[in-house]
PDB file of N, CA and C in Angstrom:
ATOM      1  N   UNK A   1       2.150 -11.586  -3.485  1.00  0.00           N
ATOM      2  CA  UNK A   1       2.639 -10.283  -3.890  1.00  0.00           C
ATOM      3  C   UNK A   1       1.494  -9.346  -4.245  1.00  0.00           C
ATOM      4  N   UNK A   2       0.684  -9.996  -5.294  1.00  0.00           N
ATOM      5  CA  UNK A   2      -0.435  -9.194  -5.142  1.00  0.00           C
ATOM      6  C   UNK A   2      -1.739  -8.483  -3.639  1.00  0.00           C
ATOM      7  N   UNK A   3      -1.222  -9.291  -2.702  1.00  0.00           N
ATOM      8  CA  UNK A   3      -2.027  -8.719  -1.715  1.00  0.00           C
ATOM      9  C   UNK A   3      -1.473  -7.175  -0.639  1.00  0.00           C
ATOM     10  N   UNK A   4       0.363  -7.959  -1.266  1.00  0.00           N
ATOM     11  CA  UNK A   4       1.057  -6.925  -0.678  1.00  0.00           C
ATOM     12  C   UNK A   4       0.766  -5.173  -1.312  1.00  0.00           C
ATOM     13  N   UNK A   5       0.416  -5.497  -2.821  1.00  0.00           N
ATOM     14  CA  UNK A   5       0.137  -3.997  -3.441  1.00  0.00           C
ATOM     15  C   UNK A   5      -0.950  -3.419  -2.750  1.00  0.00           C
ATOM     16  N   UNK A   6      -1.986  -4.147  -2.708  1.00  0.00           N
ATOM     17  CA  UNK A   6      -3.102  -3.682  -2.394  1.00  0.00           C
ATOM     18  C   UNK A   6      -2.647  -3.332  -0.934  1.00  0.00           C
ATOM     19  N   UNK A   7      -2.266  -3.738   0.251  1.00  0.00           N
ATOM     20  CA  UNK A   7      -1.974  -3.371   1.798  1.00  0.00           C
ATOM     21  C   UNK A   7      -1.523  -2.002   1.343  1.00  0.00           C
ATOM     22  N   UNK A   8      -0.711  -1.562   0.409  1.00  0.00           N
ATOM     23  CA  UNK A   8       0.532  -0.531   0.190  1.00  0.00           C
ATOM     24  C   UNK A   8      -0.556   0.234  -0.541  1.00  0.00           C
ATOM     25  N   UNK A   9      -1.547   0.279  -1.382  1.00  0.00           N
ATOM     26  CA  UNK A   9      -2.433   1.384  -0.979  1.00  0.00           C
ATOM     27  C   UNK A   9      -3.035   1.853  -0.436  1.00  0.00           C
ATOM     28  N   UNK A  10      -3.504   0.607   0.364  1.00  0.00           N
ATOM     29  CA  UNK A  10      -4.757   1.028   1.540  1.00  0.00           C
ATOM     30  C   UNK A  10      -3.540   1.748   2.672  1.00  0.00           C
ATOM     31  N   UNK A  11      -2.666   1.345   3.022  1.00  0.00           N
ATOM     32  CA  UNK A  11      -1.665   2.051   3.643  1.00  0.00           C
ATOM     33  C   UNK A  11      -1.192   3.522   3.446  1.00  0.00           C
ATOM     34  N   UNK A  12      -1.089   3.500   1.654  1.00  0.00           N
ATOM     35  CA  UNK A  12      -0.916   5.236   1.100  1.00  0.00           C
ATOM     36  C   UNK A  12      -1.954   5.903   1.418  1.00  0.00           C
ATOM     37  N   UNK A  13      -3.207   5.599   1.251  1.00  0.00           N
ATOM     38  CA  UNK A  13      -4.845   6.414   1.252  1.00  0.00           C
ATOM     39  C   UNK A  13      -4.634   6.674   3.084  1.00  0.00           C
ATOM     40  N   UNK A  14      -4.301   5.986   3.869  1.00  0.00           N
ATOM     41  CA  UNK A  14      -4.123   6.057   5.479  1.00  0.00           C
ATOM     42  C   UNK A  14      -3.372   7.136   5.305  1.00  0.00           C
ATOM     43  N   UNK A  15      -2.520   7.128   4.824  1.00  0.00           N
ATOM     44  CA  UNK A  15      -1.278   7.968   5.455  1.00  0.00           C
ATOM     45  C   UNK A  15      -1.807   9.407   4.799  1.00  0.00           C
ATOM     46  N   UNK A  16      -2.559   9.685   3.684  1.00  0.00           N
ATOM     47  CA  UNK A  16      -3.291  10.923   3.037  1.00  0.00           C
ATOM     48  C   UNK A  16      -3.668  11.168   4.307  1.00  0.00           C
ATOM     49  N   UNK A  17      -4.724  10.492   4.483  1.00  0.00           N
ATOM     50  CA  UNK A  17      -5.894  10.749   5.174  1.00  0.00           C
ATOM     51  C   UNK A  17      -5.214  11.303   6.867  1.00  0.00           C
ATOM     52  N   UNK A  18      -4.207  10.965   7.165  1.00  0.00           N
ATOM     53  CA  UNK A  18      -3.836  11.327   8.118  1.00  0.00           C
ATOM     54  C   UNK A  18      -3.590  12.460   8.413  1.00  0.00           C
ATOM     55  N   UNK A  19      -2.232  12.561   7.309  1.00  0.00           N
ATOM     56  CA  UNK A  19      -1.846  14.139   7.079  1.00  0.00           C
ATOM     57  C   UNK A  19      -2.577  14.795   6.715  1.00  0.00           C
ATOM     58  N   UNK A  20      -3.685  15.076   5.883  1.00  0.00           N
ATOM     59  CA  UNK A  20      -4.742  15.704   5.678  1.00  0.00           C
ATOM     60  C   UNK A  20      -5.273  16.338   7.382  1.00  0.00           C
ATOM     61  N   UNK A  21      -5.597  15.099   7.728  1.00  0.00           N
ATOM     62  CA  UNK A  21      -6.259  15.343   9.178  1.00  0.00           C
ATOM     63  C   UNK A  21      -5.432  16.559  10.213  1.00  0.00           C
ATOM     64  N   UNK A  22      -4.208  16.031   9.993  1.00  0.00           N
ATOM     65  CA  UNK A  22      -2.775  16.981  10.904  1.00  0.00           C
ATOM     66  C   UNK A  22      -3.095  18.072  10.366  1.00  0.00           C
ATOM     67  N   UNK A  23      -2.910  18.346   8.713  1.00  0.00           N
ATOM     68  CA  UNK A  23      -2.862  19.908   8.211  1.00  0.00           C
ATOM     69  C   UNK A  23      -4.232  20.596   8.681  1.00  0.00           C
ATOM     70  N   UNK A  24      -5.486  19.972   8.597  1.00  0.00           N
ATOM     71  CA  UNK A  24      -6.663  20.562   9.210  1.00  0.00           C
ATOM     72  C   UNK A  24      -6.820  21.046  10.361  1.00  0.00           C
ATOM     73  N   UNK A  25      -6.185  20.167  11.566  1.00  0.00           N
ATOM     74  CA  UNK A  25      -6.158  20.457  12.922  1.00  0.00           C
ATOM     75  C   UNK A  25      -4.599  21.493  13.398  1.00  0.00           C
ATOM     76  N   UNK A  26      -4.106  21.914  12.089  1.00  0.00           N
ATOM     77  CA  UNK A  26      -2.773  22.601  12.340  1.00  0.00           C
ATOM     78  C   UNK A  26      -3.607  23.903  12.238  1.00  0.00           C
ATOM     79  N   UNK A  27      -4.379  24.332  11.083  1.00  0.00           N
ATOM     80  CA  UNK A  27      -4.533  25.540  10.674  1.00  0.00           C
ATOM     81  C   UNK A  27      -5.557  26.050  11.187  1.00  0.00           C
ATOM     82  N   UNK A  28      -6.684  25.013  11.260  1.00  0.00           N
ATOM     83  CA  UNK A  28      -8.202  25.312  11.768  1.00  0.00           C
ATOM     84  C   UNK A  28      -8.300  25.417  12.933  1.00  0.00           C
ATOM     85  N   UNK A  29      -7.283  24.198  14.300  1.00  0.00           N
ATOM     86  CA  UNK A  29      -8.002  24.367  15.494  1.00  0.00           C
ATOM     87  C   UNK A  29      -6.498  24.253  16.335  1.00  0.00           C
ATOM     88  N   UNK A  30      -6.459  24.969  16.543  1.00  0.00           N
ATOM     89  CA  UNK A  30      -4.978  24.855  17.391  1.00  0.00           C
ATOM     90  C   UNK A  30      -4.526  24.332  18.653  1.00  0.00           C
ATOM     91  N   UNK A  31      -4.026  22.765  18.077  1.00  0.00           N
ATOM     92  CA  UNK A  31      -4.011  22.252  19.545  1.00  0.00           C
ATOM     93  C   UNK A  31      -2.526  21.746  20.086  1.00  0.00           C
ATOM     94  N   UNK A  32      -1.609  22.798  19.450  1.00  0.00           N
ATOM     95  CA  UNK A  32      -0.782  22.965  19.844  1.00  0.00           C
ATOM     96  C   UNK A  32       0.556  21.390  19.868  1.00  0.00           C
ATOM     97  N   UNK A  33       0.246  21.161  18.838  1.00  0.00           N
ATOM     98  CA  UNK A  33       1.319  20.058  18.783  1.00  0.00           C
ATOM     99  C   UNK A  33       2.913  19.970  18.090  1.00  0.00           C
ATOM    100  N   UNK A  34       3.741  19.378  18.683  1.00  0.00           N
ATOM    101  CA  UNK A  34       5.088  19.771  18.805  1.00  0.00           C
ATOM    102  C   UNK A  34       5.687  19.585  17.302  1.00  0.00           C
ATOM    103  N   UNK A  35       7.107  20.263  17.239  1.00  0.00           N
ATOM    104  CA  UNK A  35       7.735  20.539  15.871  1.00  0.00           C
ATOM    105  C   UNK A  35       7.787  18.810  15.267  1.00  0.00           C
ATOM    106  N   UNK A  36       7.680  18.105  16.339  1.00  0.00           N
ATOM    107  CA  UNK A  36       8.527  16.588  15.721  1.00  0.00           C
ATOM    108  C   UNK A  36       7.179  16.049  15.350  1.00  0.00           C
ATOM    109  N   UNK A  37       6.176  15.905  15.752  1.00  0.00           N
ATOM    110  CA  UNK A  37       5.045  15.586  15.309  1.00  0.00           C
ATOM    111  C   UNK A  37       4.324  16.029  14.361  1.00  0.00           C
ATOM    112  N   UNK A  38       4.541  17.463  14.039  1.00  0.00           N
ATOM    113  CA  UNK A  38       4.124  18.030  12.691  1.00  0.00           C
ATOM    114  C   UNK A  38       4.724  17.795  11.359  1.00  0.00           C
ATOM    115  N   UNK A  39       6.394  17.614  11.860  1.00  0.00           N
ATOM    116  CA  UNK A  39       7.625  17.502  11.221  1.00  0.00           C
ATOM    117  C   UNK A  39       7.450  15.882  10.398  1.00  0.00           C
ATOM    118  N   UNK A  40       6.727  15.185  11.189  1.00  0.00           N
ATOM    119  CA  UNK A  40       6.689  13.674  10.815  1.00  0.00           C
ATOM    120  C   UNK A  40       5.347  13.864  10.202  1.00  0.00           C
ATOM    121  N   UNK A  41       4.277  14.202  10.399  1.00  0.00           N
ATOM    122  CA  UNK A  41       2.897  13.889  10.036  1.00  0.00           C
ATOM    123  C   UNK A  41       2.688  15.022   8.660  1.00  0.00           C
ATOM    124  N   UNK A  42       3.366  16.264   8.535  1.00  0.00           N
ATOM    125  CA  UNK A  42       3.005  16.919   7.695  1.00  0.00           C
ATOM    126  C   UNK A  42       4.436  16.400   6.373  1.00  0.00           C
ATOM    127  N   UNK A  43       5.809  16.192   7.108  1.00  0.00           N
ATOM    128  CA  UNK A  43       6.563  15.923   5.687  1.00  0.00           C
ATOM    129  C   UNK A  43       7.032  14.701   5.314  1.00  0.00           C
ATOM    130  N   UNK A  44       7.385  13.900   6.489  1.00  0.00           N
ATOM    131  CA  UNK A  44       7.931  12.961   6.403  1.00  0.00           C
ATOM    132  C   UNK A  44       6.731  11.730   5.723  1.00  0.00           C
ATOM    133  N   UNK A  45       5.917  11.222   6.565  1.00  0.00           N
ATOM    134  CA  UNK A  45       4.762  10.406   6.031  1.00  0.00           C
ATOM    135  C   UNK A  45       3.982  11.053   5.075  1.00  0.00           C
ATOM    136  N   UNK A  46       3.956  12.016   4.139  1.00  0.00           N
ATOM    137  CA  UNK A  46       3.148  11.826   2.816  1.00  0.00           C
ATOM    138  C   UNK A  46       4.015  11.422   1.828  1.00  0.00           C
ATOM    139  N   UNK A  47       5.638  11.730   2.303  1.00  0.00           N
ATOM    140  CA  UNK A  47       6.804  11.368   1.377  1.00  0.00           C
ATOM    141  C   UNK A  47       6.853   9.725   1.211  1.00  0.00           C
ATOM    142  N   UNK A  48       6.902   8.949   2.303  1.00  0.00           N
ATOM    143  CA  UNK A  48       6.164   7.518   2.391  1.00  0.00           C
ATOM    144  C   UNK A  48       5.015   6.952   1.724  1.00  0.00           C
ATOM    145  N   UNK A  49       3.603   7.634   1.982  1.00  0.00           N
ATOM    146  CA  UNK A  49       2.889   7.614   1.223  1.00  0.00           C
ATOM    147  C   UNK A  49       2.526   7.628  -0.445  1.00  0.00           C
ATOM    148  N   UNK A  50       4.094   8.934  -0.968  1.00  0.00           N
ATOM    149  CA  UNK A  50       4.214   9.033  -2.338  1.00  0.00           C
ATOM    150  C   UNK A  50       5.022   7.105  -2.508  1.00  0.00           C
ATOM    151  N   UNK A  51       5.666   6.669  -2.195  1.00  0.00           N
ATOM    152  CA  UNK A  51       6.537   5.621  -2.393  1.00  0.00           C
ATOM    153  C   UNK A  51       5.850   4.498  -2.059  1.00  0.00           C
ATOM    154  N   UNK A  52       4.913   4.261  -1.065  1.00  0.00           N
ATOM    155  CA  UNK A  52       4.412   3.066  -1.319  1.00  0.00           C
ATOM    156  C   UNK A  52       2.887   2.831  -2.414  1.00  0.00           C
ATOM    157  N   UNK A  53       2.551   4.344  -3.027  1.00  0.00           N
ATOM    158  CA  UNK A  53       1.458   4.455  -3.592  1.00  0.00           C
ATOM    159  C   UNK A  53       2.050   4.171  -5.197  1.00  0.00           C
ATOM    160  N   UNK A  54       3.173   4.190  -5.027  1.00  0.00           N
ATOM    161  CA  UNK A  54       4.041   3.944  -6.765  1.00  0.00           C
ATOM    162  C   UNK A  54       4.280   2.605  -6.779  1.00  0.00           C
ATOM    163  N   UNK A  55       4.589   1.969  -5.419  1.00  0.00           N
ATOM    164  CA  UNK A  55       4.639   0.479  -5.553  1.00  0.00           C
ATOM    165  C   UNK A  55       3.769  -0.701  -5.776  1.00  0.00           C
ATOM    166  N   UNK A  56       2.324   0.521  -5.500  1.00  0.00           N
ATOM    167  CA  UNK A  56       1.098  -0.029  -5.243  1.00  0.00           C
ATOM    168  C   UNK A  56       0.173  -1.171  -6.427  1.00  0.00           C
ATOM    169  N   UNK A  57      -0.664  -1.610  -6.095  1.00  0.00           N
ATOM    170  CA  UNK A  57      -1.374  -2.368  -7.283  1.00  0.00           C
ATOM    171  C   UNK A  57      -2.072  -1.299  -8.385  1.00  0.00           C
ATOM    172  N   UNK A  58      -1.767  -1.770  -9.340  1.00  0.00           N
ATOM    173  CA  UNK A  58      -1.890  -1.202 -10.484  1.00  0.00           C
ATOM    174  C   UNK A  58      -4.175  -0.760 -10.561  1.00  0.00           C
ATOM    175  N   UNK A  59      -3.889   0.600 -10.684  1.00  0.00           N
ATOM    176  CA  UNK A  59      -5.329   0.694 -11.470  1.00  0.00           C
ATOM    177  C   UNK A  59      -5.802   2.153 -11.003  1.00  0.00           C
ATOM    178  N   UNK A  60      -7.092   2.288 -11.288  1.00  0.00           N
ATOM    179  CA  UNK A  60      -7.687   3.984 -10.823  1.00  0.00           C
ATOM    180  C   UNK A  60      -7.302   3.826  -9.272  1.00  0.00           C
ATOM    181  N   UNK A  61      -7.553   3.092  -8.421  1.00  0.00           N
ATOM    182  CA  UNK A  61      -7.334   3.654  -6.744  1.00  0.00           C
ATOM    183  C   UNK A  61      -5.536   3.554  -6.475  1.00  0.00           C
ATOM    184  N   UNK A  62      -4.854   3.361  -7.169  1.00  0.00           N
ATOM    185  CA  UNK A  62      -3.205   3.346  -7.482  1.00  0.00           C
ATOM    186  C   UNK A  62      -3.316   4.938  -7.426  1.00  0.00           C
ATOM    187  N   UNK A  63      -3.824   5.279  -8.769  1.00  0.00           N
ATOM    188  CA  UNK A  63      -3.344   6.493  -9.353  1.00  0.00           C
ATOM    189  C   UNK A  63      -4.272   7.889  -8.495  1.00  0.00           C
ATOM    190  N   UNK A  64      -4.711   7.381  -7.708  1.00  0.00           N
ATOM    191  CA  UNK A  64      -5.521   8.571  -7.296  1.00  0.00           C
ATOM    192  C   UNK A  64      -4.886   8.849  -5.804  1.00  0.00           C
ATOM    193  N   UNK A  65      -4.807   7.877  -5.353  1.00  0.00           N
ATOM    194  CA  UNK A  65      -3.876   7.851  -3.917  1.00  0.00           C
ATOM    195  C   UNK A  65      -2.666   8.430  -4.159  1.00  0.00           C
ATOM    196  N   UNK A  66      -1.701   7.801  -4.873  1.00  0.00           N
ATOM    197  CA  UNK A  66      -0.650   8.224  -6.055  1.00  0.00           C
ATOM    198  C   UNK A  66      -0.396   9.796  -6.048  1.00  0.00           C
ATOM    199  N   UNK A  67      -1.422  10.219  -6.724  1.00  0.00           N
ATOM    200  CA  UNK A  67      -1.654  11.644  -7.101  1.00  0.00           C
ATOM    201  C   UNK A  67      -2.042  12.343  -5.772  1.00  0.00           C
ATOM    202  N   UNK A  68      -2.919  12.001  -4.994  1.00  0.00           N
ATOM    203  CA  UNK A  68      -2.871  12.908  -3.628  1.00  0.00           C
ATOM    204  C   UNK A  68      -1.846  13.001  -2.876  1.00  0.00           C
ATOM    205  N   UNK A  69      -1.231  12.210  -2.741  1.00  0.00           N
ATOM    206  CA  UNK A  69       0.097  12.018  -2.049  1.00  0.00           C
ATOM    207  C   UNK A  69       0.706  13.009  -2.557  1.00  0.00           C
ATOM    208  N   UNK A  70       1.201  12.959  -3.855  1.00  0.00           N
ATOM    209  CA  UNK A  70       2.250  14.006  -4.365  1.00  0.00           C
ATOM    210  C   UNK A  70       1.980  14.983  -4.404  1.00  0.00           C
ATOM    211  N   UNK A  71       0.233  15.534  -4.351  1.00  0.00           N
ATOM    212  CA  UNK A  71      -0.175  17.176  -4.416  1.00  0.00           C
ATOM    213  C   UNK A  71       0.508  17.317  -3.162  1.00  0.00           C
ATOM    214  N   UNK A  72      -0.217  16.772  -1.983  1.00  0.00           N
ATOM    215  CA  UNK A  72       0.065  16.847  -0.686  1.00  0.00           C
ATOM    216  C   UNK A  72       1.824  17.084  -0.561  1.00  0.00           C
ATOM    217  N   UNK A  73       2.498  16.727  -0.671  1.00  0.00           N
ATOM    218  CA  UNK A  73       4.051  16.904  -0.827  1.00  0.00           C
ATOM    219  C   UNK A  73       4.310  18.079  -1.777  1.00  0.00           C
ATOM    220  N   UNK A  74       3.779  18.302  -2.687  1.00  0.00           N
ATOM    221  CA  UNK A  74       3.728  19.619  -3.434  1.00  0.00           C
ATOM    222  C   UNK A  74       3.628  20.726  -2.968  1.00  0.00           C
ATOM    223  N   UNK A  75       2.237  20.632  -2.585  1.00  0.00           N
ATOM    224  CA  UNK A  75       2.264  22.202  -1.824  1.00  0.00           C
ATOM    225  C   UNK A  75       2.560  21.781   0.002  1.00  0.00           C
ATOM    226  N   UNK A  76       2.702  20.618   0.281  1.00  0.00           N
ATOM    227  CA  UNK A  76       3.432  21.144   1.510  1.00  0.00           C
ATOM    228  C   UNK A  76       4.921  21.406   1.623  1.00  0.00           C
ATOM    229  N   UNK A  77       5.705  20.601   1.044  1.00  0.00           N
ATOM    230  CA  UNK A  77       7.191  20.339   1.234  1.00  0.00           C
ATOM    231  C   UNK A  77       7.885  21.370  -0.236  1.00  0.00           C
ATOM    232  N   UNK A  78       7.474  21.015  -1.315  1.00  0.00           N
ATOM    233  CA  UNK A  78       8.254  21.581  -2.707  1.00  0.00           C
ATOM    234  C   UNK A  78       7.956  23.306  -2.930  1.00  0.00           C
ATOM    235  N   UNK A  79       6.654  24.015  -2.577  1.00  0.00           N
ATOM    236  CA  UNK A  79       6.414  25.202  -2.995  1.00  0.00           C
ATOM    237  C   UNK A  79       6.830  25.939  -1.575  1.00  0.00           C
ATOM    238  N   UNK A  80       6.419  25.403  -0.186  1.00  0.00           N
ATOM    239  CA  UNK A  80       7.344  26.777   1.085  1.00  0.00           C
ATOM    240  C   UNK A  80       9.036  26.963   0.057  1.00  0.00           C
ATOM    241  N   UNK A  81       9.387  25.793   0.114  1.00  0.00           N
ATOM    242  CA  UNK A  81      11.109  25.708   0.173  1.00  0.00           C
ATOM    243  C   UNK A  81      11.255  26.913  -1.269  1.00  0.00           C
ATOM    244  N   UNK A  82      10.447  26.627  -2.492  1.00  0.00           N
ATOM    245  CA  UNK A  82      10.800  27.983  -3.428  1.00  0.00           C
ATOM    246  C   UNK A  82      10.194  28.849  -3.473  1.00  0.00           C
ATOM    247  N   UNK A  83       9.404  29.332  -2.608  1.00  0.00           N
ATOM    248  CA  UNK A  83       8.973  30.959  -2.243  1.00  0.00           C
ATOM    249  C   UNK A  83      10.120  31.094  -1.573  1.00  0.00           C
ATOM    250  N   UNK A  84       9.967  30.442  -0.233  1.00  0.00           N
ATOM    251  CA  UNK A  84      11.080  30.822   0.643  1.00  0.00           C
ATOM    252  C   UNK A  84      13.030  30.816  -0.028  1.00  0.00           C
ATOM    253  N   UNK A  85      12.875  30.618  -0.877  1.00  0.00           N
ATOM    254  CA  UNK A  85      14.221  30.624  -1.084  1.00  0.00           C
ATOM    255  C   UNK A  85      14.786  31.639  -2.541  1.00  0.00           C
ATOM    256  N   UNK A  86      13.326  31.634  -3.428  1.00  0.00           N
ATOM    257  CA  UNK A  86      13.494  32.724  -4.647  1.00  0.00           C
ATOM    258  C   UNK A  86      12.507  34.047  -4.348  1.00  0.00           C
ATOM    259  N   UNK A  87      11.626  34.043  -3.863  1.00  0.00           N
ATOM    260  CA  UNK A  87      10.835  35.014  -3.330  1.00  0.00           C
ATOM    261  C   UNK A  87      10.761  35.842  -2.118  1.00  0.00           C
ATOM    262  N   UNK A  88      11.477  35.399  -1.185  1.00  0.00           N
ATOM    263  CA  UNK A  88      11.300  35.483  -0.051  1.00  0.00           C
ATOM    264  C   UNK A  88      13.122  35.809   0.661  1.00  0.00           C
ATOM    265  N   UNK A  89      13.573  36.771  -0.435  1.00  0.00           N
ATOM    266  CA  UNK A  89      14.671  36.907   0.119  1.00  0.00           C
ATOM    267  C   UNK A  89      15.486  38.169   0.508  1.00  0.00           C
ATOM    268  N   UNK A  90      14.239  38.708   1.488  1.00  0.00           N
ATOM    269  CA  UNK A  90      14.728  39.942   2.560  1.00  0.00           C
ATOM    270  C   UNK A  90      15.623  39.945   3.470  1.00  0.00           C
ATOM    271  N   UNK A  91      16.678  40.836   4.048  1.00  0.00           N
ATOM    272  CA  UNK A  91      17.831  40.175   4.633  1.00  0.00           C
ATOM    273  C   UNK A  91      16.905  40.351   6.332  1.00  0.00           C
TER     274      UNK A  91
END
């Protein structure tokens, strides 16, 4: 069980590191990749990432993976949806 925590961070820090990579190559270099692939790499897998980084082995590389994950879901997924829905409401 204990080896399984540790896979499930090194797995969360992957899945950062991924989406990180997607959001860089979304904004910086445009190579034109489709709604379902952004859709999965920018919301779906850091939401994964938040859940297996909570399941993860306990200690500083837990909580730091942990915590990127959820910024990453923060300002990608939680702050569009409330601009766009309290700020952003021109007909």
């Amino acid at each position: 069980m204990h080896i399984l925590k540790k896979i499930f961070n090194v797995v969360s820090l992957l899945i950062f590191l991924e989406s990180l990579g997607a959001l860089y190559y979304f904004l910086m270099i445009d190579i034109g990749m489709s709604a379902q692939t952004l859709h999965l790499t920018l919301r779906i897998l850091p939401v994964l990432g938040v859940i297996l980084g909570f399941f993860g082995n306990k200690g500083i590389f837990r909580n730091i993976v942990f915590t990127a994950n959820l910024l990453f879901v923060t300002f990608i997924i939680f702050i569009p949806y409330i601009v766009r829905i309290y700020f952003w409401n021109q007909p």
